[in-house]
C-alpha atoms as a PDB file:
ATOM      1  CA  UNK A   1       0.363   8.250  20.806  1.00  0.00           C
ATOM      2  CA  UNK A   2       0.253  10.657  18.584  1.00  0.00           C
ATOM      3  CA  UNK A   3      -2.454  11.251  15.458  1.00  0.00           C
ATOM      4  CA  UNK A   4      -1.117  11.903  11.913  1.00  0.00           C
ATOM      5  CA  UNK A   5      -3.157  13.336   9.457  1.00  0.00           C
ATOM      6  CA  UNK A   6      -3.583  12.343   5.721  1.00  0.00           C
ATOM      7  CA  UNK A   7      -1.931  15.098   3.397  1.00  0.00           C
ATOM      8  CA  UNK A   8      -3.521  13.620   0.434  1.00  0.00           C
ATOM      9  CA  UNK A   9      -0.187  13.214  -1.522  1.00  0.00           C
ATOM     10  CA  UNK A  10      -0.047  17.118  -1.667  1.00  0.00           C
ATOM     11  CA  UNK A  11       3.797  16.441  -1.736  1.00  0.00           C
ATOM     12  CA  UNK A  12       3.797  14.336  -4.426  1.00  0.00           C
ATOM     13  CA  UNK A  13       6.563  15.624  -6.444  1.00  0.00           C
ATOM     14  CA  UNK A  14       9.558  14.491  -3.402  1.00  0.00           C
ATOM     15  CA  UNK A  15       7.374  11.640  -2.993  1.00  0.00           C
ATOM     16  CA  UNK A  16       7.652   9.775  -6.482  1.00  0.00           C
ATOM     17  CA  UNK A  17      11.114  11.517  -6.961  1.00  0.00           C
ATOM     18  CA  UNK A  18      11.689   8.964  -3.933  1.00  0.00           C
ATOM     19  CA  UNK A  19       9.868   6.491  -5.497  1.00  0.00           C
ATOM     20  CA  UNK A  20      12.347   6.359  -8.434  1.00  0.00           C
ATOM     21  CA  UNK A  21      15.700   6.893  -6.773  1.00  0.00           C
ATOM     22  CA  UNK A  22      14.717   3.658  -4.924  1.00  0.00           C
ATOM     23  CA  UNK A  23      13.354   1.861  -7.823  1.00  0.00           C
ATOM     24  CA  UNK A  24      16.666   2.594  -9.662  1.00  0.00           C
ATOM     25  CA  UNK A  25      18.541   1.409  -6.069  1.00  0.00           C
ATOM     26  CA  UNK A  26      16.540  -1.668  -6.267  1.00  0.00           C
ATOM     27  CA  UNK A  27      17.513  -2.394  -9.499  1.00  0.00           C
ATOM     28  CA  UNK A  28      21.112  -2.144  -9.336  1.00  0.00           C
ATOM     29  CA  UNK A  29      20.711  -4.247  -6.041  1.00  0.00           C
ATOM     30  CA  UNK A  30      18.711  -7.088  -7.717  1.00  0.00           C
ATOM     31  CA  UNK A  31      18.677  -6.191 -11.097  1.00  0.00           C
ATOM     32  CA  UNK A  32      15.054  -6.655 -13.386  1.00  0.00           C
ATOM     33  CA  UNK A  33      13.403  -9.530 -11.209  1.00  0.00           C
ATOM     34  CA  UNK A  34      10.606 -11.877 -13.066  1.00  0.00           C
ATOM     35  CA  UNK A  35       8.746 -13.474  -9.904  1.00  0.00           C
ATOM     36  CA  UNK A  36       5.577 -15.182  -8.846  1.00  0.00           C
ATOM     37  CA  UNK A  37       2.943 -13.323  -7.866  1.00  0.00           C
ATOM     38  CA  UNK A  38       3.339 -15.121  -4.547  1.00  0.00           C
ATOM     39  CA  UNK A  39       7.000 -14.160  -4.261  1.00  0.00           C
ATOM     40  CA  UNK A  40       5.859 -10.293  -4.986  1.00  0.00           C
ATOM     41  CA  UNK A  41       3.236 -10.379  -2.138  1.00  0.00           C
ATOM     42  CA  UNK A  42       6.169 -12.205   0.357  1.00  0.00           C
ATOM     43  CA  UNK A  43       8.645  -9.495  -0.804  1.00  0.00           C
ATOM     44  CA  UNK A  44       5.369  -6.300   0.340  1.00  0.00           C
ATOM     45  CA  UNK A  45       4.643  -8.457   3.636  1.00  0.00           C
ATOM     46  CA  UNK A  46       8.290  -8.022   4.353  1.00  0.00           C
ATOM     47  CA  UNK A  47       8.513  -4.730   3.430  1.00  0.00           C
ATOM     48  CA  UNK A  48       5.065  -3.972   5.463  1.00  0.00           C
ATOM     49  CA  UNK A  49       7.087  -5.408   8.425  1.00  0.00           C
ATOM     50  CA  UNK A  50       9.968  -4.005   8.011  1.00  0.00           C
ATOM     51  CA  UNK A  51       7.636  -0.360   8.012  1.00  0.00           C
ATOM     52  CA  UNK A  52       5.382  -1.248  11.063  1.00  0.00           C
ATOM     53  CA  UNK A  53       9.168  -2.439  12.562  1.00  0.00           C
ATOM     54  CA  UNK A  54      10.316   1.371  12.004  1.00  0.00           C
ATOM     55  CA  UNK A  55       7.457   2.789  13.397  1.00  0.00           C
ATOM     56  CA  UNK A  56       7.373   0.549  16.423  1.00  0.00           C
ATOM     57  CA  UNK A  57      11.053   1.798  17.545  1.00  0.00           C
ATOM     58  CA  UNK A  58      10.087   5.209  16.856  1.00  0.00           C
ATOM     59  CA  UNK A  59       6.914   5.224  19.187  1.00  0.00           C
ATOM     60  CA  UNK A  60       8.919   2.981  21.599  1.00  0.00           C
ATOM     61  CA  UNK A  61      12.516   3.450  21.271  1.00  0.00           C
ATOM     62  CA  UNK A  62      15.281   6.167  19.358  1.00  0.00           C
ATOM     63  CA  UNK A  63      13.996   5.131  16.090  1.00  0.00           C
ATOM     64  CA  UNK A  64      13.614   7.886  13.724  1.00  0.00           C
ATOM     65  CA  UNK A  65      11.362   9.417  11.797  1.00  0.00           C
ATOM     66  CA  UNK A  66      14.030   9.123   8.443  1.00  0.00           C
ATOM     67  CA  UNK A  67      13.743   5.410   8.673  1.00  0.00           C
ATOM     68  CA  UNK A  68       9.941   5.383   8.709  1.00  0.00           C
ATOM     69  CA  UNK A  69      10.263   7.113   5.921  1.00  0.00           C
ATOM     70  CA  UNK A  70      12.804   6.008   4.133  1.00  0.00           C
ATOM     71  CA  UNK A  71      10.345   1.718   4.878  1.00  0.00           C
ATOM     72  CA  UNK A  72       7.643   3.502   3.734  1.00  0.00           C
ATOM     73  CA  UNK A  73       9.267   4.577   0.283  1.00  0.00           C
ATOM     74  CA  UNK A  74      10.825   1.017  -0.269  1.00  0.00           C
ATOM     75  CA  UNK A  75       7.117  -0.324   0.354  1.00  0.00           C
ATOM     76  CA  UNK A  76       5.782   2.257  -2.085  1.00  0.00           C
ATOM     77  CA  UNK A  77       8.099   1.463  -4.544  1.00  0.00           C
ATOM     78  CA  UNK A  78       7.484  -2.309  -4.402  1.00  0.00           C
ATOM     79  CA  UNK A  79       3.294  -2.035  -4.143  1.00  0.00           C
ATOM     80  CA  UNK A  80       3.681   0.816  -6.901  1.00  0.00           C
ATOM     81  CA  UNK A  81       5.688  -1.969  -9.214  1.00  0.00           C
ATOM     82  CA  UNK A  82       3.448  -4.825  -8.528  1.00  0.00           C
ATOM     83  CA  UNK A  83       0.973  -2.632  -9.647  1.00  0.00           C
ATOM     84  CA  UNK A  84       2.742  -1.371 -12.608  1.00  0.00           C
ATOM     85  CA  UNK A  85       3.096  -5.655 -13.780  1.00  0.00           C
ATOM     86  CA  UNK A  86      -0.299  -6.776 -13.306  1.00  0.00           C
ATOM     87  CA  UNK A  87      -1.711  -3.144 -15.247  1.00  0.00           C
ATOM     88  CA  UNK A  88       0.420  -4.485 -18.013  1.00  0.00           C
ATOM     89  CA  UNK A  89      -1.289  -7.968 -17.753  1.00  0.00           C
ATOM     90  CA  UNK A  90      -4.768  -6.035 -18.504  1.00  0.00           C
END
């Protein structure tokens, strides 16, 4: 398999324009969501799955790299709003 190599966020300006565009997605999808913590983690264990799922079809089958990508972003989003509640809690 191949090795990928940590970029350290150098392209971070696509990256949390990506962040956003799905945070505003997610939004109009569900609209402003008040869960458990429990229910957050559940909701990033699915999305982690739903990644490692991506990445298994690309390695394995005609997955792409888009839809790695575009798992990886929805994760993001989600850890990166988790993060953004309990910061608030502080």
């Amino acid at each position: 398999m191949k090795r990928y190599t940590d970029r350290g966020l150098e392209n971070q300006q696509w990256l949390f324009q990506e962040v956003l565009r799905e945070n505003r997605k997610q939004i109009s999808k569900w609209g402003i969501q008040r869960r458990t913590a429990f229910e957050w983690l559940v909701y990033a264990a699915e999305e982690l799955g739903e990644t490692a799922e991506a990445i298994s079809e690309y390695e394995y089958r005609e997955g792409t790299k888009e839809e790695i990508v575009n798992e990886a972003i929805q994760l993001a989003t989600l850890a990166l709003k988790i993060a953004e509640m309990f910061k608030a809690e502080i």
